[in-house]
C-alpha atoms as a PDB file:
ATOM      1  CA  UNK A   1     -85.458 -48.349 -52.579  1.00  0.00           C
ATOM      2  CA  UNK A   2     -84.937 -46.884 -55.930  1.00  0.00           C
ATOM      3  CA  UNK A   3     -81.055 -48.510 -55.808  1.00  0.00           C
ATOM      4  CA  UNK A   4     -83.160 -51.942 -55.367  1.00  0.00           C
ATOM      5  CA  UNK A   5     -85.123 -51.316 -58.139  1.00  0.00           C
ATOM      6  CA  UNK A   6     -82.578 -50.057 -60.212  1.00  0.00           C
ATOM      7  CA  UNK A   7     -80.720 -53.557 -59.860  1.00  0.00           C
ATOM      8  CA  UNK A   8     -83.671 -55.764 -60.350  1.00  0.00           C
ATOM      9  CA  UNK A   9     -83.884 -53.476 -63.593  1.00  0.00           C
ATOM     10  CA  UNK A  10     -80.818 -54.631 -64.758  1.00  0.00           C
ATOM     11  CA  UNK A  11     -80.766 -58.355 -63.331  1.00  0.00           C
ATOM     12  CA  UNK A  12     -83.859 -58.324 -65.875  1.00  0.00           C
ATOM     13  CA  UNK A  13     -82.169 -56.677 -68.760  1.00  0.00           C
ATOM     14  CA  UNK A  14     -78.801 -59.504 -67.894  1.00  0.00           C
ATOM     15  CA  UNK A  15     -81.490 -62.446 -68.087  1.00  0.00           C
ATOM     16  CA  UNK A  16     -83.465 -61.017 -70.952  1.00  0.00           C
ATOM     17  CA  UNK A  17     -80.342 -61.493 -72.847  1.00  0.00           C
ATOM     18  CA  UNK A  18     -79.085 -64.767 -71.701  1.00  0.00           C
ATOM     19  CA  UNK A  19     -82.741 -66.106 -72.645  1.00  0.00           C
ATOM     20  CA  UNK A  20     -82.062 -64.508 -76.152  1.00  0.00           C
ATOM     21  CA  UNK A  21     -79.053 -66.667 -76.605  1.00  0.00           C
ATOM     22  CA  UNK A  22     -80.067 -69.944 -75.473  1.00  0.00           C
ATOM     23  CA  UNK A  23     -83.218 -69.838 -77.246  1.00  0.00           C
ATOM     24  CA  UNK A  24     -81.092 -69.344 -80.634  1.00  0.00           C
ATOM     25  CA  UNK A  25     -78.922 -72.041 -79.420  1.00  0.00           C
ATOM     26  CA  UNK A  26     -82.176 -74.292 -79.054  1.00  0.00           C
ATOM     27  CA  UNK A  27     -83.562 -73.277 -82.514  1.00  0.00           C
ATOM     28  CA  UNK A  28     -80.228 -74.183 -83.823  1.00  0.00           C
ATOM     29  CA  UNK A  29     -79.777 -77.468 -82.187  1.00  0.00           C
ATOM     30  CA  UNK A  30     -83.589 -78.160 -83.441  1.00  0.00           C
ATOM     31  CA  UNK A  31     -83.083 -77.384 -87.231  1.00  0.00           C
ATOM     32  CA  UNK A  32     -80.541 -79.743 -86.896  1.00  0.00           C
ATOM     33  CA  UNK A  33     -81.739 -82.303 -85.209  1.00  0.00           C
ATOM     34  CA  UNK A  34     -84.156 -83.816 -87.730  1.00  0.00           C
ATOM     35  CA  UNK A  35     -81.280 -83.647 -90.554  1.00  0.00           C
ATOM     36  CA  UNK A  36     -79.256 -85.764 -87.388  1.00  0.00           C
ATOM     37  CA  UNK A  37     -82.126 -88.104 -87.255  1.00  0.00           C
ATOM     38  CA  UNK A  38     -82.506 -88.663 -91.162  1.00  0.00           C
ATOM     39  CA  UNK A  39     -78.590 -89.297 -91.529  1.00  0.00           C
ATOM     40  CA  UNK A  40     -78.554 -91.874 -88.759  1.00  0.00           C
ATOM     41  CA  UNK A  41     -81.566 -93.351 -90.173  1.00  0.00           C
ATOM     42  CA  UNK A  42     -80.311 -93.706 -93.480  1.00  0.00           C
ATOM     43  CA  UNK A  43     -76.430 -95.227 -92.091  1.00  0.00           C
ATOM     44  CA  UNK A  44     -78.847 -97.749 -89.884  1.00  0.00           C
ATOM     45  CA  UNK A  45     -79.657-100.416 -92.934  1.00  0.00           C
ATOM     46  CA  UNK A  46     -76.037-100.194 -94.667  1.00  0.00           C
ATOM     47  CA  UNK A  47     -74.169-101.101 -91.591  1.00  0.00           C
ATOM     48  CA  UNK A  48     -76.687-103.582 -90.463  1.00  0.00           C
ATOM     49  CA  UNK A  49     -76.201-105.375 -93.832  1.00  0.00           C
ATOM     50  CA  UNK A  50     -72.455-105.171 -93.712  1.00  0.00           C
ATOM     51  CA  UNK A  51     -72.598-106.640 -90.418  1.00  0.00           C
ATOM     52  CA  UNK A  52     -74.544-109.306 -91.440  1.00  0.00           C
ATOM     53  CA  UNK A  53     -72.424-109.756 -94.457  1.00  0.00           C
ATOM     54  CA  UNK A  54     -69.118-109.737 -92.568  1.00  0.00           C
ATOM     55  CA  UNK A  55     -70.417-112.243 -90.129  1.00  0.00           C
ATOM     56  CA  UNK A  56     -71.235-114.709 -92.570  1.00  0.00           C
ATOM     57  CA  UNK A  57     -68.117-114.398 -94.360  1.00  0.00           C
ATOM     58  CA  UNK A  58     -66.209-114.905 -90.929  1.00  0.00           C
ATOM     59  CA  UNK A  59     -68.514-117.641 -90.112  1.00  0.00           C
ATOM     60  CA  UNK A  60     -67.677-119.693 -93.406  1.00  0.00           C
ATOM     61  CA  UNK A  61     -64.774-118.564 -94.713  1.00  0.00           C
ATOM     62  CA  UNK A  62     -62.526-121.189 -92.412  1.00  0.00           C
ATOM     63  CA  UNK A  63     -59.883-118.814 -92.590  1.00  0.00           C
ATOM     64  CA  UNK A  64     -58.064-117.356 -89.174  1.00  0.00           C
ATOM     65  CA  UNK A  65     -57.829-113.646 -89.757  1.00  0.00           C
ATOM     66  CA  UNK A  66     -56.573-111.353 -87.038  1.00  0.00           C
ATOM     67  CA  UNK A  67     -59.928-109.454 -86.754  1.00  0.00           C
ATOM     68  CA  UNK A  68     -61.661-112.125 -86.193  1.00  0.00           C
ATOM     69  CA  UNK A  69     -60.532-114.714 -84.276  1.00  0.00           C
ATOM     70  CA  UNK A  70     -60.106-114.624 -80.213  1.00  0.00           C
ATOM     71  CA  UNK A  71     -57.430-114.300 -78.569  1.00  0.00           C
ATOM     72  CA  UNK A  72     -56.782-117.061 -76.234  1.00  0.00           C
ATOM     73  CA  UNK A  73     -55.537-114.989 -73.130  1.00  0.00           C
ATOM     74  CA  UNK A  74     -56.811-111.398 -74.328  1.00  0.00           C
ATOM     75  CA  UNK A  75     -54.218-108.983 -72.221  1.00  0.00           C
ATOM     76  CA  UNK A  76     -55.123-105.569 -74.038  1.00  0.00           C
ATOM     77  CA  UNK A  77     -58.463-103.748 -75.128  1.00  0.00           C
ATOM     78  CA  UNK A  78     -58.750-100.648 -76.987  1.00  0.00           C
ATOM     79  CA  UNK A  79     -61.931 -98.370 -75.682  1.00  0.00           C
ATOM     80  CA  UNK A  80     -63.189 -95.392 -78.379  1.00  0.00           C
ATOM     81  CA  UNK A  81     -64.875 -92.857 -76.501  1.00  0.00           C
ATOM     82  CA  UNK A  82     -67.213 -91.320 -78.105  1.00  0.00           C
ATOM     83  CA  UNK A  83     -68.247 -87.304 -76.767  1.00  0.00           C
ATOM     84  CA  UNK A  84     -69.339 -83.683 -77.707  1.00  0.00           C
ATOM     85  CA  UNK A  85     -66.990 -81.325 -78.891  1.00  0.00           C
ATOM     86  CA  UNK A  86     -69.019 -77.967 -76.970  1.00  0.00           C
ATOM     87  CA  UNK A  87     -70.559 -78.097 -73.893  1.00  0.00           C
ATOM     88  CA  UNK A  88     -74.517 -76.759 -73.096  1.00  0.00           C
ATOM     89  CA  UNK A  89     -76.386 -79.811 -73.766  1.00  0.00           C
ATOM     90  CA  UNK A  90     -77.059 -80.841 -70.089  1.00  0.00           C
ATOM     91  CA  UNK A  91     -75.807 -84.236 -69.013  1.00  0.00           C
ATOM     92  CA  UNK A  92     -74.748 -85.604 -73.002  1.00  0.00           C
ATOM     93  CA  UNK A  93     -71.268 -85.739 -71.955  1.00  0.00           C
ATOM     94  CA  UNK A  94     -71.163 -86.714 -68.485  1.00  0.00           C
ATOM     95  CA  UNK A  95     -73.167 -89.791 -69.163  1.00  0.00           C
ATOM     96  CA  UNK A  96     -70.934 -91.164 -71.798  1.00  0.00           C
ATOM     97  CA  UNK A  97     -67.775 -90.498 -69.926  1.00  0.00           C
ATOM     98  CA  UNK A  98     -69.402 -92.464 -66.881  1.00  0.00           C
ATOM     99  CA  UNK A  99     -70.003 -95.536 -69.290  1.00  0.00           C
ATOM    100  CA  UNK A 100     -66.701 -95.349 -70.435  1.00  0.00           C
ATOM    101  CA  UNK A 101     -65.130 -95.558 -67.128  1.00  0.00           C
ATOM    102  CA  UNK A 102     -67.201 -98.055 -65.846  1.00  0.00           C
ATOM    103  CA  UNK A 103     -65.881-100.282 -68.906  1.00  0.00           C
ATOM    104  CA  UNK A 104     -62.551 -99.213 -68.043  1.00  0.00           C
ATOM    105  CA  UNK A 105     -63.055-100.978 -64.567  1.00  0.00           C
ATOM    106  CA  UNK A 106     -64.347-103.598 -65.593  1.00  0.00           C
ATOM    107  CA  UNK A 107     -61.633-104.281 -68.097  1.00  0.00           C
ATOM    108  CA  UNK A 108     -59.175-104.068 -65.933  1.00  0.00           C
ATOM    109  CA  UNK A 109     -60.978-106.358 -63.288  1.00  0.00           C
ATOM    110  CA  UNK A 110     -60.656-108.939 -66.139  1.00  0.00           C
ATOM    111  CA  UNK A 111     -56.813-108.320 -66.021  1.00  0.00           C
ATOM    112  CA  UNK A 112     -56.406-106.341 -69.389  1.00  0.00           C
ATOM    113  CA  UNK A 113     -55.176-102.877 -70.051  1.00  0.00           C
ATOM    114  CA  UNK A 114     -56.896-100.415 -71.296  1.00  0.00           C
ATOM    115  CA  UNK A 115     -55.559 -97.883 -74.350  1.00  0.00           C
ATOM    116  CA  UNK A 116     -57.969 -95.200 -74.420  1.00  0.00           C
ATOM    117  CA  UNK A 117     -59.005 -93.400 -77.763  1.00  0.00           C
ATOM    118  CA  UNK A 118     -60.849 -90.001 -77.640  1.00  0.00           C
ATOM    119  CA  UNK A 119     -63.277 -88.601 -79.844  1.00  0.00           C
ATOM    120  CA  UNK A 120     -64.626 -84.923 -78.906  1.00  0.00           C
ATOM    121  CA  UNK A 121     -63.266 -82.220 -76.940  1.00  0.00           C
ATOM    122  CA  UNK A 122     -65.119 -82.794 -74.046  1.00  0.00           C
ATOM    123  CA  UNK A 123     -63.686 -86.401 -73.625  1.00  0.00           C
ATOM    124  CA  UNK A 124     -60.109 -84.997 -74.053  1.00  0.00           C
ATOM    125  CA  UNK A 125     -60.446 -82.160 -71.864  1.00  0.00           C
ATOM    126  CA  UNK A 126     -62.051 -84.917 -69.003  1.00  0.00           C
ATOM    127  CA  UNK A 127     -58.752 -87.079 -69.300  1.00  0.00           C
ATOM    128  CA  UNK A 128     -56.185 -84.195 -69.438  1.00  0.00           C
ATOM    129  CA  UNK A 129     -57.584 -82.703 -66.163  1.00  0.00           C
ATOM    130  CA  UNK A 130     -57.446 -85.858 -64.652  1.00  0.00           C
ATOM    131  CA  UNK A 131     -53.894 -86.452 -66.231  1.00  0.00           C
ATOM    132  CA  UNK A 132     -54.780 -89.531 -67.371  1.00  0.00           C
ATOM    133  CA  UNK A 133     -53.091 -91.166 -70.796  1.00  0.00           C
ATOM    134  CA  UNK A 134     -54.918 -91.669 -74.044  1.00  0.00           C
ATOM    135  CA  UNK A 135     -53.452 -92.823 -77.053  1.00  0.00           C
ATOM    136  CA  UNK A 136     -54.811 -90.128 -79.949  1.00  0.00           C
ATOM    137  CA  UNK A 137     -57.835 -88.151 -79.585  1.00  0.00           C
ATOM    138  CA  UNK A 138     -59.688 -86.095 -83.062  1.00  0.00           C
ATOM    139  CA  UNK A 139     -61.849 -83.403 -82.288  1.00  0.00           C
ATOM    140  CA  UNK A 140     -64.141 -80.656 -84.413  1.00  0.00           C
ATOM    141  CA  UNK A 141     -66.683 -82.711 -85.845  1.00  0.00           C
ATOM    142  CA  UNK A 142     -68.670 -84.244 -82.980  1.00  0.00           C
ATOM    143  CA  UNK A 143     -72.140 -82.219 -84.577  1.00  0.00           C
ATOM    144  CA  UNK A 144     -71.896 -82.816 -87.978  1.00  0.00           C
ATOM    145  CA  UNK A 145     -69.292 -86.067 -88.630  1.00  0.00           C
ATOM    146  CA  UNK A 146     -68.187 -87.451 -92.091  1.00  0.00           C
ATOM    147  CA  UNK A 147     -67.322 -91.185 -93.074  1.00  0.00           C
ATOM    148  CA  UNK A 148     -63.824 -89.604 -93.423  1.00  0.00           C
ATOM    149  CA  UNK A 149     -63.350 -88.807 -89.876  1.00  0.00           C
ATOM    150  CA  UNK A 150     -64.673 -92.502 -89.178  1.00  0.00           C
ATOM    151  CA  UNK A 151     -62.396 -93.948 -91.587  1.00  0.00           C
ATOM    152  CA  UNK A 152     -59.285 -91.570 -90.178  1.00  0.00           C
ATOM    153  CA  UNK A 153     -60.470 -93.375 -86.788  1.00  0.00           C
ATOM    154  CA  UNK A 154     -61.285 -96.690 -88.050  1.00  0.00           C
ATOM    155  CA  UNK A 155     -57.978 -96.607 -90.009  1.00  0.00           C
ATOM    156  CA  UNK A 156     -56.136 -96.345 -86.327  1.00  0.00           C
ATOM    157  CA  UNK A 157     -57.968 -98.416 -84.470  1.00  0.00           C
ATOM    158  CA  UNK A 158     -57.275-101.671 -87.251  1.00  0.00           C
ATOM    159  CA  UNK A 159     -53.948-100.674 -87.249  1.00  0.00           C
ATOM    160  CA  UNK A 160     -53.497-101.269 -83.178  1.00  0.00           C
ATOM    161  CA  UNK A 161     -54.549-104.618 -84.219  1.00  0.00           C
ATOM    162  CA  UNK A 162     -51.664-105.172 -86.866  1.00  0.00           C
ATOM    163  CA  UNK A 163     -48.620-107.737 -85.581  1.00  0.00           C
ATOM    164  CA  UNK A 164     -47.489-108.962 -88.677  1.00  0.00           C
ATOM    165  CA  UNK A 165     -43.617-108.025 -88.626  1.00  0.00           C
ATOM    166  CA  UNK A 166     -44.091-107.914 -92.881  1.00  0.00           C
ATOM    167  CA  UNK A 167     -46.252-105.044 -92.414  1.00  0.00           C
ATOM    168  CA  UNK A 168     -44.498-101.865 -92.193  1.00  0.00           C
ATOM    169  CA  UNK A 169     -47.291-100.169 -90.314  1.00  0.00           C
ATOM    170  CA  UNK A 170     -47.821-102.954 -87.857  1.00  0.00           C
ATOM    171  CA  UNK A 171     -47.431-101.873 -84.371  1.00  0.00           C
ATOM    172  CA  UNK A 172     -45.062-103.319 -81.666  1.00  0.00           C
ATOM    173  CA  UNK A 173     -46.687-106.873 -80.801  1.00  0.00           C
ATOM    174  CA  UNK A 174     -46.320-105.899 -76.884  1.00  0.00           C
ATOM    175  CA  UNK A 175     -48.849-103.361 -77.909  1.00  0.00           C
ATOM    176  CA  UNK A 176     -51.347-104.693 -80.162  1.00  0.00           C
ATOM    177  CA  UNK A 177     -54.804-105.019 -78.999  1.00  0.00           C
ATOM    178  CA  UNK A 178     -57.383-108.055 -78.535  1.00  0.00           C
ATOM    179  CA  UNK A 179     -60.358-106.200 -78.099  1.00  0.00           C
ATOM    180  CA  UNK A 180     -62.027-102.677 -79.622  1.00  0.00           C
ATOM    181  CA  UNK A 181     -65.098-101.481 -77.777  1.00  0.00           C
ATOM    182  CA  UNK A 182     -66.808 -97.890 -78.532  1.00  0.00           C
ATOM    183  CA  UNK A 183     -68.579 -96.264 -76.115  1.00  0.00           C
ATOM    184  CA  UNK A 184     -71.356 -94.136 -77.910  1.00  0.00           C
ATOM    185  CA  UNK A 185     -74.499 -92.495 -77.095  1.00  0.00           C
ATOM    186  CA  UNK A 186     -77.487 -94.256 -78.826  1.00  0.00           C
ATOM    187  CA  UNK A 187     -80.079 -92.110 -80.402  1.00  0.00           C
ATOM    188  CA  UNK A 188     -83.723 -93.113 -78.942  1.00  0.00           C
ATOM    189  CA  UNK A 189     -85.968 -90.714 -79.052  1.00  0.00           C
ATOM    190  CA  UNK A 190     -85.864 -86.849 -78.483  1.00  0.00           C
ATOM    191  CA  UNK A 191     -86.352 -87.318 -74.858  1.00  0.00           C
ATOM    192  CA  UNK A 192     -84.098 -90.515 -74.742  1.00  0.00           C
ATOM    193  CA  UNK A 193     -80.666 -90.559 -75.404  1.00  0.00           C
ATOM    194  CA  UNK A 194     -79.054 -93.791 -73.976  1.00  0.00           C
ATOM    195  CA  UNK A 195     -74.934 -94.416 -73.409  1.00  0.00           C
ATOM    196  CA  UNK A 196     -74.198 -97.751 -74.638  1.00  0.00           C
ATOM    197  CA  UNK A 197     -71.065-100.552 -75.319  1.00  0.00           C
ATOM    198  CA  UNK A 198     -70.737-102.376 -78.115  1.00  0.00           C
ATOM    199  CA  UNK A 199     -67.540-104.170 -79.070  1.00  0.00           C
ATOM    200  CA  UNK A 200     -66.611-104.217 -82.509  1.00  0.00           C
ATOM    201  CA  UNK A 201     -63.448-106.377 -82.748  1.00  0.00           C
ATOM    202  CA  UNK A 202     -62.977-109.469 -82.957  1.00  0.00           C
ATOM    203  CA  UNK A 203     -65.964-109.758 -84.837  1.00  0.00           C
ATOM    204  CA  UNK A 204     -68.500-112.193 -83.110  1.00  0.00           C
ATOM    205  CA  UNK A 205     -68.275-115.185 -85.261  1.00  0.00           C
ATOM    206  CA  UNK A 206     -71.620-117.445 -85.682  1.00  0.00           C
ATOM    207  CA  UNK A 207     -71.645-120.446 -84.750  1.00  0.00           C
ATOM    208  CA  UNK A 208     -74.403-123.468 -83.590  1.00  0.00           C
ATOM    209  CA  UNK A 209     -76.053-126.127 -84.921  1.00  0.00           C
ATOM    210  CA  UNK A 210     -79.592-125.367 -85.049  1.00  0.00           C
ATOM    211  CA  UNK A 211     -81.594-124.484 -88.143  1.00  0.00           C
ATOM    212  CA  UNK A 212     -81.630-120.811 -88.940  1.00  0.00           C
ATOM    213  CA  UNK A 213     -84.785-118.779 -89.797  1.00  0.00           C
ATOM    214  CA  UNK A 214     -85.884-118.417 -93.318  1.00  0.00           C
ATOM    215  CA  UNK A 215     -85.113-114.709 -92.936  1.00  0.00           C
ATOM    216  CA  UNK A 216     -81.712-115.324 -91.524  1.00  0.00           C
ATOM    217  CA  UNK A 217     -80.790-118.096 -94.263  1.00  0.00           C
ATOM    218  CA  UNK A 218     -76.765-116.806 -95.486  1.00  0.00           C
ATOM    219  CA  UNK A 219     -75.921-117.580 -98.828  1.00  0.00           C
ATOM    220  CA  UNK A 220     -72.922-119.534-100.232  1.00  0.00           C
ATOM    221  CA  UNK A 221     -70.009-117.268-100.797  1.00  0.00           C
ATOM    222  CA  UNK A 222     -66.774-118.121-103.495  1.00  0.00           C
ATOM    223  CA  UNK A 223     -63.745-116.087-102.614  1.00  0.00           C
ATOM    224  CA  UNK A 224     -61.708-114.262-105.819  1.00  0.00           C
ATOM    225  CA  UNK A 225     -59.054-114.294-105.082  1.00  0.00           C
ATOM    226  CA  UNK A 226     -58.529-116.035-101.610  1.00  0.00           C
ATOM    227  CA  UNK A 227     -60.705-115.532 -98.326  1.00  0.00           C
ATOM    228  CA  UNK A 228     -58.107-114.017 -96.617  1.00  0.00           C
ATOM    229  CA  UNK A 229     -57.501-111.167 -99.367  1.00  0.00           C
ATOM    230  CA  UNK A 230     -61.348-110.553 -98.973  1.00  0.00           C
ATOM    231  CA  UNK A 231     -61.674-110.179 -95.007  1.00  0.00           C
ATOM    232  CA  UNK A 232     -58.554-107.920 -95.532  1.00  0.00           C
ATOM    233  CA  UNK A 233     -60.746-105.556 -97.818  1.00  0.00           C
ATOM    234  CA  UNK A 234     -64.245-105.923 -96.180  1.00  0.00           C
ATOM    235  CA  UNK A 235     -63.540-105.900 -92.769  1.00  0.00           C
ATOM    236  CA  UNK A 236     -62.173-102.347 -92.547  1.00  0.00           C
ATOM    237  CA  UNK A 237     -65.127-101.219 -94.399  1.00  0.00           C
ATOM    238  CA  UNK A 238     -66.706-102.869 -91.447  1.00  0.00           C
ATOM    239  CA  UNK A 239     -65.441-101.071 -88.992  1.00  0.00           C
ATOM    240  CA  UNK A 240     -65.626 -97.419 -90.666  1.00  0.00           C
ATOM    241  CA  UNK A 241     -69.359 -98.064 -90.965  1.00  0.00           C
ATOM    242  CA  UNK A 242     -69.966 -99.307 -87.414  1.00  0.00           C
ATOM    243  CA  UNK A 243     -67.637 -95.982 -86.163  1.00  0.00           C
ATOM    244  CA  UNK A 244     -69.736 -93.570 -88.978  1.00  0.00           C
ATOM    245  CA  UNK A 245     -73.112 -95.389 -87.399  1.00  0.00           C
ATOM    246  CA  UNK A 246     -72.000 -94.488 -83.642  1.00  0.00           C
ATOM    247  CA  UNK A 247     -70.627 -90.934 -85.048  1.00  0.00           C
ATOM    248  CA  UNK A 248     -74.205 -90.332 -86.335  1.00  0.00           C
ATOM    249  CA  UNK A 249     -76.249 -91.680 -83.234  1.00  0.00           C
ATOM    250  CA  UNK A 250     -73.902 -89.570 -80.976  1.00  0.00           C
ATOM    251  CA  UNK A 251     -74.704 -86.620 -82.999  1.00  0.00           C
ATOM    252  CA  UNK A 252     -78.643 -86.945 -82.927  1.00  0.00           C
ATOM    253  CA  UNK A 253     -78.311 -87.235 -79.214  1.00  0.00           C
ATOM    254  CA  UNK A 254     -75.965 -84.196 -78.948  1.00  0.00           C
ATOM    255  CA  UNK A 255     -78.271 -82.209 -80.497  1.00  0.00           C
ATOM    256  CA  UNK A 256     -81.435 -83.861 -78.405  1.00  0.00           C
ATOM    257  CA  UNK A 257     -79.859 -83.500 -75.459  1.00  0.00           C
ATOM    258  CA  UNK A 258     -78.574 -79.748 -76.129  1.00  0.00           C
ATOM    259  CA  UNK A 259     -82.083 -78.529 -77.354  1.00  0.00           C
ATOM    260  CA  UNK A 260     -83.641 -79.997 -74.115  1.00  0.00           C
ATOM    261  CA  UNK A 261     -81.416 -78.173 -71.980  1.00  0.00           C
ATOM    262  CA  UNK A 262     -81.525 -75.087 -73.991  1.00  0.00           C
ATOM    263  CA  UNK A 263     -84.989 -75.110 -73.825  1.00  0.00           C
ATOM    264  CA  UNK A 264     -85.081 -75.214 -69.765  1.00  0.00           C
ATOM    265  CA  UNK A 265     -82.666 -72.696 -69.490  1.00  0.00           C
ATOM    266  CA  UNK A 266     -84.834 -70.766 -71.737  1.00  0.00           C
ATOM    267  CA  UNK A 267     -87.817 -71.328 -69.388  1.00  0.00           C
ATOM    268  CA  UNK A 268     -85.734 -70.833 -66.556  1.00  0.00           C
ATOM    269  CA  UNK A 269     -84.684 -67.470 -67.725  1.00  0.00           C
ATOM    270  CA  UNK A 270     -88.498 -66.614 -68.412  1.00  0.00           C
ATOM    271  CA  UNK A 271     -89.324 -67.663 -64.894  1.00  0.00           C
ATOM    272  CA  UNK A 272     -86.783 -65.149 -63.341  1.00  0.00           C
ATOM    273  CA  UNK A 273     -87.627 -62.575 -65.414  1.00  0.00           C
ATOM    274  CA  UNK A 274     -91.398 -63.069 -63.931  1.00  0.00           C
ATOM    275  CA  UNK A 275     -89.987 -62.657 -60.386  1.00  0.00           C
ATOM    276  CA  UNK A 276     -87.877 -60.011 -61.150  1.00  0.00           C
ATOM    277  CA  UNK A 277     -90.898 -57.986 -62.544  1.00  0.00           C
ATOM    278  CA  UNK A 278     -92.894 -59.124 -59.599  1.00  0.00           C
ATOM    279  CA  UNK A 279     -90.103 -58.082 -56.785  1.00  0.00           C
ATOM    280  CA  UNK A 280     -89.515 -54.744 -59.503  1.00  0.00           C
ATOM    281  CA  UNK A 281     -93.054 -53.567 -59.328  1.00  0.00           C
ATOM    282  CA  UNK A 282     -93.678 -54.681 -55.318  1.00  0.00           C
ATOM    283  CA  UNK A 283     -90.729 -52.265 -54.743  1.00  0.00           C
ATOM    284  CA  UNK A 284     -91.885 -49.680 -57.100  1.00  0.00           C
ATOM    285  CA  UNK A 285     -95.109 -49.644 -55.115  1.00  0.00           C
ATOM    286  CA  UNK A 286     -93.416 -49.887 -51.617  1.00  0.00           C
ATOM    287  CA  UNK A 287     -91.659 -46.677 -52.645  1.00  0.00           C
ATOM    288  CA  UNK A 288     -94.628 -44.903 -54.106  1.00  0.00           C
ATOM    289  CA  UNK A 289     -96.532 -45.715 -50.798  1.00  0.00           C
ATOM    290  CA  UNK A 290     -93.905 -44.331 -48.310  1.00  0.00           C
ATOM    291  CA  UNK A 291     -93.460 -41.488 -50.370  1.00  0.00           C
ATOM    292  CA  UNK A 292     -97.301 -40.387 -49.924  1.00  0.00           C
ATOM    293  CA  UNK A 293     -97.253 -41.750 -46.768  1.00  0.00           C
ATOM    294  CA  UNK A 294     -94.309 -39.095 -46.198  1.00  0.00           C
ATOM    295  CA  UNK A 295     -96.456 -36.367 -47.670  1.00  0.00           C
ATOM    296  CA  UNK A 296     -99.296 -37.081 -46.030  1.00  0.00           C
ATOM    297  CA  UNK A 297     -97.225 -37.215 -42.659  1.00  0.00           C
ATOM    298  CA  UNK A 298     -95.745 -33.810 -43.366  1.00  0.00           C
ATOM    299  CA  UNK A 299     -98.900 -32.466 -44.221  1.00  0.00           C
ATOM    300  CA  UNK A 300    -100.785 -33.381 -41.143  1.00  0.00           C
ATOM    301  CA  UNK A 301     -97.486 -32.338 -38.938  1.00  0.00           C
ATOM    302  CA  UNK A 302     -98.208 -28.698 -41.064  1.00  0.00           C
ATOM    303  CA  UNK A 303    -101.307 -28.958 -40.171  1.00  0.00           C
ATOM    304  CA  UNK A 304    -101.035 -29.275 -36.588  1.00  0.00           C
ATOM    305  CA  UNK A 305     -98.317 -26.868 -36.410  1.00  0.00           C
ATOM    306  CA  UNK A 306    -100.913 -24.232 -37.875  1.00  0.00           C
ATOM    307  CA  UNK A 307    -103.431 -24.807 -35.927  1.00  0.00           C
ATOM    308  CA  UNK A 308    -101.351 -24.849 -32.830  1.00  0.00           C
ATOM    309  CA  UNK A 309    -100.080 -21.268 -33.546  1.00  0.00           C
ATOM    310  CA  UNK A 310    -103.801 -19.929 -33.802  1.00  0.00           C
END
């Protein structure tokens, strides 16, 4: 009995101290979170404005640029995955990675191949064990991301696009890409954290005849020096602020999603410890009670001995 004890002693002492470190790891991920939030928040109107910017420029511009315009018979998508770099935040990662491969499928349904690019440790090390192919993969900032990791990304991802043989840096035509879709986690509340898809290239030109709202009225735009030379500059900016926007909304949910399962591992710890005690203490009494039930024995077996002899 006192062996029993002795390890419920130190299956507390083992639990004490795994609740000690994941309720720093959920004070962390919660003095984080709100500077996560504010960053996101503040990226939100910038990119929504170059959007709308970039779409009316596409829309009226009349000029064919490679970003923008369809391909007729679209053979090859690029997908950005978008994941955690550390692990511990519950179901963040696994979610994401299911999204992504049910885009994958449904890519490939359509007849196009897929070119897979990685962002986060967690989606790398989910395509290595599978021994799947990905094309380049950056890692190390999935917490706390700059806009010069999502230009380094951006910078790639308009470069897969590139078939003109004048460009030096323009890739093999055979494997350009029509498509670029990002698979993200969207940031909507601290409970909610919601993989989505968006597709960011070709750009979704505007297009219809019916009288816009007086809100959504685009101005008249005069290219210096061509319209061409323009879309060249602007839409790369484009796409490093949609990529920085994703970067941030993946990193508010990383940290949502990593303080809510810190926290119920915390709990969970707490509620072991409580039936540890309990199961501690029952035994400690079990013992104490057959021990005076032992004395008590011997003494009445001394007893009658004793008076047996008389």
């Amino acid at each position: 009995m006192a062996a029993s004890v002795r390890e419920l002693r130190a299956k507390i002492r083992s639990t004490q101290a795994t609740k000690k470190i994941t309720r720093a790891m959920e004070l962390i991920a919660a003095s984080r979170i709100i500077k996560a939030q504010q960053r996101a928040a503040s990226a939100a109107p910038y990119a929504r404005e170059l959007t709308r910017a970039v779409s009316a420029v596409a829309t009226f511009s009349n000029v064919d640029h490679p970003l923008t315009t369809e391909a007729e018979n679209p053979t090859r998508a690029a997908v950005l995955v978008i994941s955690s770099d550390r692990g511990l935040a519950g179901a963040y990662s696994s979610a994401v990675l299911k999204e992504a491969e049910r885009l994958v499928e449904k890519l490939r349904a359509e007849g196009k191949e897929v070119d897979l690019y990685l962002s986060g440790r967690k989606a790398e090390a989910y395509y290595n064990f599978r021994g799947r192919k990905f094309i380049e993969s950056w890692v190390g900032f999935s917490d706390q991301p700059q806009y010069s990791d999502a230009r380094e990304i951006g910078n790639t991802l308009v470069k897969s696009f590139a078939t003109d043989e004048s460009d030096e840096e323009a890739v093999d035509p055979e494997r350009a890409v029509d498509e670029l879709h990002v698979v993200y986690t969207r940031f909507k509340s601290m409970l909610v954290q919601q993989p989505e898809v968006i597709r960011l290239l070709p750009l979704e030109v505007i297009s219809g005849t019916e009288r816009p709202a007086a809100e959504d009225v685009l101005p008249l735009y005069e290219f210096e020096p061509s319209a061409h030379d323009v879309l060249n500059a602007l839409l790369p900016k484009y796409i490093h602020s949609r990529i920085y926007y994703c970067l941030l909304q993946a990193s508010a949910s990383e940290l949502a999603a990593r303080q809510k399962a810190m926290k119920s591992a915390t709990d969970n710890a707490q509620d072991l410890i409580e039936k540890y005690t309990r199961t501690a203490n029952q035994a400690r009494q079990a013992g104490i009670t057959q021990e005076i039930s032992e004395i008590v024995g011997g003494a009445n077996a001394l007893a009658d001995a004793t008076a047996g002899s008389e």
